[in-house]
PDB file of N, CA and C in Angstrom:
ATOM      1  N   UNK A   1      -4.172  -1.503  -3.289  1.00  0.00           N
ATOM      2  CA  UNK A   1      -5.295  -0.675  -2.868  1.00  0.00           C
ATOM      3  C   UNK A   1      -6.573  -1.500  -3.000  1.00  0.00           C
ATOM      4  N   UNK A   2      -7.412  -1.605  -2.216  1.00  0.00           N
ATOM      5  CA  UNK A   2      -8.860  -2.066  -2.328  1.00  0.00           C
ATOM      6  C   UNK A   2      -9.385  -1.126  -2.899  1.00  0.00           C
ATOM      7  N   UNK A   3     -10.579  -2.277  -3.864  1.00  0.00           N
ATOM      8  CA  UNK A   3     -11.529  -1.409  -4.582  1.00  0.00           C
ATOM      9  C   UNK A   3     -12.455  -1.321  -3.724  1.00  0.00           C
ATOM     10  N   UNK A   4     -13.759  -0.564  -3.973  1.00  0.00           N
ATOM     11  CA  UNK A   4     -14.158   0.688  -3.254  1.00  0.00           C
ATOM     12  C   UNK A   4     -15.173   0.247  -4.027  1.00  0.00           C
ATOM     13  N   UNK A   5     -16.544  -0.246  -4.402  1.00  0.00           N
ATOM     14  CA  UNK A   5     -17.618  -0.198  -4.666  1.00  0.00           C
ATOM     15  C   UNK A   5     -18.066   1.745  -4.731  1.00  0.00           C
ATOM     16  N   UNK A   6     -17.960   2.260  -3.955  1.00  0.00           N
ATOM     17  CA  UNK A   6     -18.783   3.305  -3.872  1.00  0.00           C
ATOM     18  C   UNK A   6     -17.755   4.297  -4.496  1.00  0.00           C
ATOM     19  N   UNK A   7     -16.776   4.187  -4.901  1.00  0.00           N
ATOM     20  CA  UNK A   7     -15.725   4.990  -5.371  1.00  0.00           C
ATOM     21  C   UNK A   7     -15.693   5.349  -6.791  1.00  0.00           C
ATOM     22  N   UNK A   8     -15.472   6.603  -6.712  1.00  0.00           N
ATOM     23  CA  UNK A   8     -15.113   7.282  -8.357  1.00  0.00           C
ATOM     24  C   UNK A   8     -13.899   7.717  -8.598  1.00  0.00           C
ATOM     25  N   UNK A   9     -13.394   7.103 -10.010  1.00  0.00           N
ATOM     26  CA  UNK A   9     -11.838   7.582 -10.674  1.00  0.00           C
ATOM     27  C   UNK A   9     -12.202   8.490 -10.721  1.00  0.00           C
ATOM     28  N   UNK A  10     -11.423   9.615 -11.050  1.00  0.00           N
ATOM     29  CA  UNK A  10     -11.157  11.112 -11.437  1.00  0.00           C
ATOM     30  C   UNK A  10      -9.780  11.147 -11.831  1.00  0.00           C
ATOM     31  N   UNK A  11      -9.438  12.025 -13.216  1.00  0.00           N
ATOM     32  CA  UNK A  11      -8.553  12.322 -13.670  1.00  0.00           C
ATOM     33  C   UNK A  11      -7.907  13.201 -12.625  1.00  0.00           C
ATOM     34  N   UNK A  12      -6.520  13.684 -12.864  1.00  0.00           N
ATOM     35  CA  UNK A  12      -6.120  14.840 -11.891  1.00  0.00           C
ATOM     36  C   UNK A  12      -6.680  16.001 -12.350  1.00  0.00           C
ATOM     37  N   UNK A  13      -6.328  16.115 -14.166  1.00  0.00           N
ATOM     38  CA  UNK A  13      -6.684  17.583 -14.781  1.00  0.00           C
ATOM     39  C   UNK A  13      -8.242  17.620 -13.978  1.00  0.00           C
ATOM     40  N   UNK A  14      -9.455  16.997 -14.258  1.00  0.00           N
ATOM     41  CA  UNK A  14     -10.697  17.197 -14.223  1.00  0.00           C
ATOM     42  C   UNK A  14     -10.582  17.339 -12.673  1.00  0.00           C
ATOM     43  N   UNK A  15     -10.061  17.082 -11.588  1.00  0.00           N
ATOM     44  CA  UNK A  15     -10.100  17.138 -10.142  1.00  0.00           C
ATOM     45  C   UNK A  15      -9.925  18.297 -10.031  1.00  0.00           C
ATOM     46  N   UNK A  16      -8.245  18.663 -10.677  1.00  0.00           N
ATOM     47  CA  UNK A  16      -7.978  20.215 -10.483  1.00  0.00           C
ATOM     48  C   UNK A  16      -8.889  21.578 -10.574  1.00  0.00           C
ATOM     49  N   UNK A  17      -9.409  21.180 -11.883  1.00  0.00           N
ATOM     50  CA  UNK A  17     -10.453  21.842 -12.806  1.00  0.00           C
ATOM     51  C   UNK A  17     -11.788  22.090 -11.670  1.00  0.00           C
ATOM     52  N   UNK A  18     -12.141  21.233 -10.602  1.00  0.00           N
ATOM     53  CA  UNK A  18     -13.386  20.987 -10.218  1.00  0.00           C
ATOM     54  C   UNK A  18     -13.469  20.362  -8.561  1.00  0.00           C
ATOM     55  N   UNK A  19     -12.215  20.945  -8.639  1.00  0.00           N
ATOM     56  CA  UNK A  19     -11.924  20.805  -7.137  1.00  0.00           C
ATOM     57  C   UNK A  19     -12.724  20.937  -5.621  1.00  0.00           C
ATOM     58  N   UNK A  20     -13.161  22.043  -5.517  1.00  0.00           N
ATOM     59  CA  UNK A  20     -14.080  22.618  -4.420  1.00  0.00           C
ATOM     60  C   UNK A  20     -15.719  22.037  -4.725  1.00  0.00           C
ATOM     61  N   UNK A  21     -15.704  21.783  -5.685  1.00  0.00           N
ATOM     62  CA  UNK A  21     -16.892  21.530  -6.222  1.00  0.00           C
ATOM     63  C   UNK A  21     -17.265  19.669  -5.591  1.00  0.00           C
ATOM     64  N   UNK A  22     -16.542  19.115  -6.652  1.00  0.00           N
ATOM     65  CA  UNK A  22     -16.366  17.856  -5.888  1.00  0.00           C
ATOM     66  C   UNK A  22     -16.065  16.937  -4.272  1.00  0.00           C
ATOM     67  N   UNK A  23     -15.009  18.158  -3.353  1.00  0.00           N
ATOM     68  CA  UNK A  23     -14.521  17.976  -2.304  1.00  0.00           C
ATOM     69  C   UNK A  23     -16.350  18.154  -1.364  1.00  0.00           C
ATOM     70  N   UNK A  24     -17.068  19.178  -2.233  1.00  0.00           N
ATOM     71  CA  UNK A  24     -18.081  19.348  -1.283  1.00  0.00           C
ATOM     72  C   UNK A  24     -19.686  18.130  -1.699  1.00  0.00           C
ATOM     73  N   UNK A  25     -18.789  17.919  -2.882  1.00  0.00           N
ATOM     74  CA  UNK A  25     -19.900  16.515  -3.431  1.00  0.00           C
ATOM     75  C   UNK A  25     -19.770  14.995  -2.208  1.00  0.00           C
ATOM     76  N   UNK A  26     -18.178  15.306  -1.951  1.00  0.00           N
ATOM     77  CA  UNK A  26     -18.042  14.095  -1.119  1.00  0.00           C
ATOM     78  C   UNK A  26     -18.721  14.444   0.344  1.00  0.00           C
ATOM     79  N   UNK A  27     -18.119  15.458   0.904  1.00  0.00           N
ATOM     80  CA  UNK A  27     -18.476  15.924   2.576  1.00  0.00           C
ATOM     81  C   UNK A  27     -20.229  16.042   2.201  1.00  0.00           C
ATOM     82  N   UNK A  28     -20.798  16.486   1.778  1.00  0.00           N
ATOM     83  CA  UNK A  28     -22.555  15.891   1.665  1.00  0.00           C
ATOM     84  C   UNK A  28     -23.387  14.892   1.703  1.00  0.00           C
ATOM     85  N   UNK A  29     -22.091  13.858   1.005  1.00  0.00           N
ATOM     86  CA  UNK A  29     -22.728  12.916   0.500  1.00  0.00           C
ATOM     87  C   UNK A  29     -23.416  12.282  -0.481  1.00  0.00           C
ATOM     88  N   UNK A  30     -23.582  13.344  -1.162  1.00  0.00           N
ATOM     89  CA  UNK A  30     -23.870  13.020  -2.868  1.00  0.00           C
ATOM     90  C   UNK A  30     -23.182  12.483  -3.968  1.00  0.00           C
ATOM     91  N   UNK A  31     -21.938  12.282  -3.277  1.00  0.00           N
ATOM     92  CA  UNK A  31     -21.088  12.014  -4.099  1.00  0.00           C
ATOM     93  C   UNK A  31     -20.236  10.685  -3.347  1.00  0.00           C
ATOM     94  N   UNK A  32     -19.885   8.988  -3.743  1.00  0.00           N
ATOM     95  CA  UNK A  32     -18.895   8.384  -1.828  1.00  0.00           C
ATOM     96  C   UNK A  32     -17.813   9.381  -2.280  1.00  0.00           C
ATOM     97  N   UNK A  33     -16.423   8.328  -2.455  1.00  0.00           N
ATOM     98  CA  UNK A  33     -14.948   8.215  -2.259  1.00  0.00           C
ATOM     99  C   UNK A  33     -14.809   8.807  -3.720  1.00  0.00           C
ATOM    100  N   UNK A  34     -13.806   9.229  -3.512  1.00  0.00           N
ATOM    101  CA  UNK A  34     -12.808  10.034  -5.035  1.00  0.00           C
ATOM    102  C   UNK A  34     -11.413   9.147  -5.034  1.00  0.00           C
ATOM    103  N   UNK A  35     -11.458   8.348  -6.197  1.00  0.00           N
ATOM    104  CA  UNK A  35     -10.148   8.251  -6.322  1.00  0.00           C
ATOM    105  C   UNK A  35      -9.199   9.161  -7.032  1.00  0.00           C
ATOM    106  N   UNK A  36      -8.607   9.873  -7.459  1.00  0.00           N
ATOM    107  CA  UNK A  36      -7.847  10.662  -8.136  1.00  0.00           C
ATOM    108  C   UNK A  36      -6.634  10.111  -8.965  1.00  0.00           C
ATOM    109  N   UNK A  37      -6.436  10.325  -9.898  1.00  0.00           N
ATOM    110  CA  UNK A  37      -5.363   8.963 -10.846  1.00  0.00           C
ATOM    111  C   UNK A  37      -4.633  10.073 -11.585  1.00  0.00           C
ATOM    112  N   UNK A  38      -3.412  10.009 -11.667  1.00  0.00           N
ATOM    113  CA  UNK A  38      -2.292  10.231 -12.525  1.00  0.00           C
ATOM    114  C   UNK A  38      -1.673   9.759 -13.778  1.00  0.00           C
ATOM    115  N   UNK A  39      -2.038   9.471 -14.811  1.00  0.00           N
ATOM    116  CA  UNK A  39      -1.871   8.884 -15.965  1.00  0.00           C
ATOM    117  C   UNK A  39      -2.331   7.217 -15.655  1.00  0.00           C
ATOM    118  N   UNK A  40      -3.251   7.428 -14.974  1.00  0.00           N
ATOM    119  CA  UNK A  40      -4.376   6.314 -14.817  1.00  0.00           C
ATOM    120  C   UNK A  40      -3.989   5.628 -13.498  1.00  0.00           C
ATOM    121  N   UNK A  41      -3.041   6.285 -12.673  1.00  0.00           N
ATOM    122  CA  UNK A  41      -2.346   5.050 -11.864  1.00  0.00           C
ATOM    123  C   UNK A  41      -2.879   5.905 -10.125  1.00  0.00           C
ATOM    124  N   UNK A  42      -3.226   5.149  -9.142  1.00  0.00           N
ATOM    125  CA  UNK A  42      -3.994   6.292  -8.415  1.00  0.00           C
ATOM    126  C   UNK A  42      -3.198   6.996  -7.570  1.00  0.00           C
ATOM    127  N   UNK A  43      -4.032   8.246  -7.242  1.00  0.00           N
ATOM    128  CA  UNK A  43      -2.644   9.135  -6.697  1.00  0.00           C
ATOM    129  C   UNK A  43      -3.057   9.047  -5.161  1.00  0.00           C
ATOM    130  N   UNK A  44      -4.200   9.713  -4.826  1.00  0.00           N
ATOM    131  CA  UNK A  44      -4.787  10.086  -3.616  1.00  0.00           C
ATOM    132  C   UNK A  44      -6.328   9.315  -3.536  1.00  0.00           C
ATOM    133  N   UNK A  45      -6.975   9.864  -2.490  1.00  0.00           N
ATOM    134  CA  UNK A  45      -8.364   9.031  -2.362  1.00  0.00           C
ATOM    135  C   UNK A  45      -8.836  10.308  -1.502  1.00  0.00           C
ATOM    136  N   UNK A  46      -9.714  10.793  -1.855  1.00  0.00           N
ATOM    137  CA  UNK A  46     -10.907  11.840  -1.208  1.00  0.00           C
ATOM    138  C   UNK A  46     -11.771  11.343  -0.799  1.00  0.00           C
ATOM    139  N   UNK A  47     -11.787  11.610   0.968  1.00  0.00           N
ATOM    140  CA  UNK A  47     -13.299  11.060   1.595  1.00  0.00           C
ATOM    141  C   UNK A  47     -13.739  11.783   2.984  1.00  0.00           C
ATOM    142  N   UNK A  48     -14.771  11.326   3.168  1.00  0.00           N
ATOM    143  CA  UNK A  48     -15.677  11.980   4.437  1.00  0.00           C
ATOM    144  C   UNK A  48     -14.223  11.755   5.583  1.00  0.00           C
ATOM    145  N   UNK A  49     -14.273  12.180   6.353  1.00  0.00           N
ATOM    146  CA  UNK A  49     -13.384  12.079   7.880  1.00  0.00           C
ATOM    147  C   UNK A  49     -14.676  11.274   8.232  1.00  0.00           C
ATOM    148  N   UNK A  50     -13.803  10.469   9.247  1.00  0.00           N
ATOM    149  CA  UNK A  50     -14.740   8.905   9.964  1.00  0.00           C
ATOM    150  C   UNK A  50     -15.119  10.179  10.891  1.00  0.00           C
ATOM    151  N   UNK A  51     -16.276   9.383  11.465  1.00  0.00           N
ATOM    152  CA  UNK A  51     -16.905  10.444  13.158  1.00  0.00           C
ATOM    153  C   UNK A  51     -16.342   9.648  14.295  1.00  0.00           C
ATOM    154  N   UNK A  52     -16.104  10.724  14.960  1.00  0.00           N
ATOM    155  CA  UNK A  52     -15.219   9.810  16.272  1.00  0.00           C
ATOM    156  C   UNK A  52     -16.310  10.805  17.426  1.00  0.00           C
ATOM    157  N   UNK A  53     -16.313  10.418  18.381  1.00  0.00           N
ATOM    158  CA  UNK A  53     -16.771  10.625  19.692  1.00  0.00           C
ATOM    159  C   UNK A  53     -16.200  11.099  20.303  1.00  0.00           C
ATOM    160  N   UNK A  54     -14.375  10.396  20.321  1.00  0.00           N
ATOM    161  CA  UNK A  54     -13.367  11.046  21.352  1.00  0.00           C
ATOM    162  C   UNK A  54     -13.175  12.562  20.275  1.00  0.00           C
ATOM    163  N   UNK A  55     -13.185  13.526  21.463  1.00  0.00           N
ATOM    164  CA  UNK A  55     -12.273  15.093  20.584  1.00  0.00           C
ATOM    165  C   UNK A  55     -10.932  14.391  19.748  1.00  0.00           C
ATOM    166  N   UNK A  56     -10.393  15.226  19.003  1.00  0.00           N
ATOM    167  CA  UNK A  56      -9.465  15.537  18.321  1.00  0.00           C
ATOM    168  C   UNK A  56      -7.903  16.076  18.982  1.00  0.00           C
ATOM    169  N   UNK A  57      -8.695  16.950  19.967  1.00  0.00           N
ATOM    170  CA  UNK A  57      -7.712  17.827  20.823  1.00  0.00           C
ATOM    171  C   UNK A  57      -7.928  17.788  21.880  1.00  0.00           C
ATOM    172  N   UNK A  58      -6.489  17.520  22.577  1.00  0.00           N
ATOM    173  CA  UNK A  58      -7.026  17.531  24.101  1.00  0.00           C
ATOM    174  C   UNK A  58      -6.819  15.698  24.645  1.00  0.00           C
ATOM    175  N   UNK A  59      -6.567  14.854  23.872  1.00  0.00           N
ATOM    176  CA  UNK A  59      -6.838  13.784  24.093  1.00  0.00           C
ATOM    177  C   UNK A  59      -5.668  13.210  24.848  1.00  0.00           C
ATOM    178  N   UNK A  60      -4.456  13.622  24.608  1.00  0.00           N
ATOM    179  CA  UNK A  60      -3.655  13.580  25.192  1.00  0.00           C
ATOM    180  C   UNK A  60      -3.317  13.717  26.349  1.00  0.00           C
ATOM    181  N   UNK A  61      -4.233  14.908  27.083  1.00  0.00           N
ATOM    182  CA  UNK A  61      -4.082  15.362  28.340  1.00  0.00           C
ATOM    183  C   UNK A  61      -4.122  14.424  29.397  1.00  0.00           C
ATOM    184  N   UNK A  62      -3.057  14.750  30.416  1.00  0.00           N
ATOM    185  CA  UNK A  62      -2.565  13.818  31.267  1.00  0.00           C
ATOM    186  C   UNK A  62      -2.268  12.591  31.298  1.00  0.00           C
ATOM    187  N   UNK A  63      -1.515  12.672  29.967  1.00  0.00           N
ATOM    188  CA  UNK A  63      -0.929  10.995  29.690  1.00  0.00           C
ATOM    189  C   UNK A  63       0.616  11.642  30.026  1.00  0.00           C
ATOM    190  N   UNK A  64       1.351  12.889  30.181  1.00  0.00           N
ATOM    191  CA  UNK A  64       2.454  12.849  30.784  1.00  0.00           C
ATOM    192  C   UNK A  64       3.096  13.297  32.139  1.00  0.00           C
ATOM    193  N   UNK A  65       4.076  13.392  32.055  1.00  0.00           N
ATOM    194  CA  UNK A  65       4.177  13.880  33.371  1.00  0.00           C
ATOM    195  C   UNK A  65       5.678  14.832  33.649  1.00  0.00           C
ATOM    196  N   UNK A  66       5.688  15.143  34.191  1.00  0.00           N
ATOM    197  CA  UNK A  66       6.732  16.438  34.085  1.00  0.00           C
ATOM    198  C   UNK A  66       7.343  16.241  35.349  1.00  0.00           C
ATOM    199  N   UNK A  67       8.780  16.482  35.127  1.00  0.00           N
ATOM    200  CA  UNK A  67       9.948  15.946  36.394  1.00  0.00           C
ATOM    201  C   UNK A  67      10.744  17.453  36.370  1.00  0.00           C
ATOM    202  N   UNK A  68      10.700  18.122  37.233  1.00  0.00           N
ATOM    203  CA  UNK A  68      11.716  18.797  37.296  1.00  0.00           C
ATOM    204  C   UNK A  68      11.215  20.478  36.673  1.00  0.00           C
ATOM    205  N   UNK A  69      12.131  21.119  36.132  1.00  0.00           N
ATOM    206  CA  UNK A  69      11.831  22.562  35.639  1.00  0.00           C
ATOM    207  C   UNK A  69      12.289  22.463  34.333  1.00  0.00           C
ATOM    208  N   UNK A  70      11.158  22.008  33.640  1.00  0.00           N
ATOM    209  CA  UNK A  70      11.104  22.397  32.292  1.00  0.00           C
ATOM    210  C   UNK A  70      11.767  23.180  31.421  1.00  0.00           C
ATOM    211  N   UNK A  71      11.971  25.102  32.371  1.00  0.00           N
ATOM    212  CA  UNK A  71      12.088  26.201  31.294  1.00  0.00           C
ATOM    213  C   UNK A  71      14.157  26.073  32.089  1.00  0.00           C
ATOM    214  N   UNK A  72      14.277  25.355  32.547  1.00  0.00           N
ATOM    215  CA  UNK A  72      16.006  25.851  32.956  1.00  0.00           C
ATOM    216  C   UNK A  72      16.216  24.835  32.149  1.00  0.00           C
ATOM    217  N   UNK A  73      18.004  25.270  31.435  1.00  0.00           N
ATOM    218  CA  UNK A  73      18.990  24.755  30.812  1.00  0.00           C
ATOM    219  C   UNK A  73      19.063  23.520  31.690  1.00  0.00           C
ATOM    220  N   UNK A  74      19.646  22.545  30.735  1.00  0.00           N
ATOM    221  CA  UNK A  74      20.014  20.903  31.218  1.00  0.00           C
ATOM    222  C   UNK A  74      21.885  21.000  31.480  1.00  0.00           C
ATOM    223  N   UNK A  75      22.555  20.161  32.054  1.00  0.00           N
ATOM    224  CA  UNK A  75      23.867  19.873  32.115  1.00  0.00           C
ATOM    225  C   UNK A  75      24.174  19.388  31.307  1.00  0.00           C
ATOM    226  N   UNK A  76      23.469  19.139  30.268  1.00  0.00           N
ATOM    227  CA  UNK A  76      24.212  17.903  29.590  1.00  0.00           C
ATOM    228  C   UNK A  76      24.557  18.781  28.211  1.00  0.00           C
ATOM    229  N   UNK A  77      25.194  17.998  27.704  1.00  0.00           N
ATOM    230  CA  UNK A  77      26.322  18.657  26.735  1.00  0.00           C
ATOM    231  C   UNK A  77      25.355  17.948  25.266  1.00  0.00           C
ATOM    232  N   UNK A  78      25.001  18.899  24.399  1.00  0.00           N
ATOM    233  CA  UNK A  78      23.659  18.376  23.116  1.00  0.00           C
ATOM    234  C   UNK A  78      25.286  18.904  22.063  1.00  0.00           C
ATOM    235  N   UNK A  79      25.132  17.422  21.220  1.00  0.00           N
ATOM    236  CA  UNK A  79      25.601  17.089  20.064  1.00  0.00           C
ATOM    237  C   UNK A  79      25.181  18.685  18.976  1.00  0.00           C
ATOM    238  N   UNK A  80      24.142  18.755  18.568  1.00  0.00           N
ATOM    239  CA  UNK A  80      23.748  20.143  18.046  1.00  0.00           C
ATOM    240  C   UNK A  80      24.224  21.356  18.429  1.00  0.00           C
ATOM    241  N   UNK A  81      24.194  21.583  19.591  1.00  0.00           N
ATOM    242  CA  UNK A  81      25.290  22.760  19.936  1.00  0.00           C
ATOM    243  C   UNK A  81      26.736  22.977  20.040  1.00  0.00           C
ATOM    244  N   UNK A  82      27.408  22.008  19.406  1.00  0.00           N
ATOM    245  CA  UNK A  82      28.896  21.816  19.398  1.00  0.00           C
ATOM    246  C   UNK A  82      29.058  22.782  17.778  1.00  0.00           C
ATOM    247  N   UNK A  83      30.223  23.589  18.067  1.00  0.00           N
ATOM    248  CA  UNK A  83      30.714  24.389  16.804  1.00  0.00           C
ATOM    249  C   UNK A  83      31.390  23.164  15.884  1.00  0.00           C
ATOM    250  N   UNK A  84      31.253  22.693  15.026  1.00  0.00           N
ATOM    251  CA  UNK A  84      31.623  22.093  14.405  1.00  0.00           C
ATOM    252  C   UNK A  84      32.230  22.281  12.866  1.00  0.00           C
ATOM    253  N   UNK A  85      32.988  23.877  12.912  1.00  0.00           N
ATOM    254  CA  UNK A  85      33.369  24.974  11.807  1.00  0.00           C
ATOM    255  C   UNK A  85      34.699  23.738  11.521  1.00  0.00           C
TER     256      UNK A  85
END
């Protein structure tokens, strides 16, 4: 893991304990990165979401393409549907 200049350890108990509190220290900005540690060893890392420009949703659209009729049964014989009692 890279260290993090702007980053703070946090116990888990004291995270747990102070949870909402802290999560909103980071998204403000008053607070950088959270590291979170488990008997000192780190577990997770709490931080701002990067800003992106492109949406979230939607980004996908018209990268596929569709052959045929979707909602009808296929011929082909699926491994998963075999009784296998």
């Amino acid at each position: 893991m890279m260290k993090n200049p702007t980053a703070t350890t946090i116990g888990v108990t004291e995270f747990k304990a102070h949870c909402l509190a802290l999560m909103e220290e980071v998204h403000s900005g008053k607070r950088g990165e959270l590291i979170v540690t488990k008997r000192g060893k780190p577990l997770v890392k709490v931080a701002r979401p990067e800003e992106s420009e492109e949406p979230i949703f939607g980004f996908l659209r018209g990268a596929a393409t569709i052959y045929g009729d979707v909602t009808e049964p296929t011929s082909e014989d699926w491994e998963a549907l075999r009784d296998e009692r």
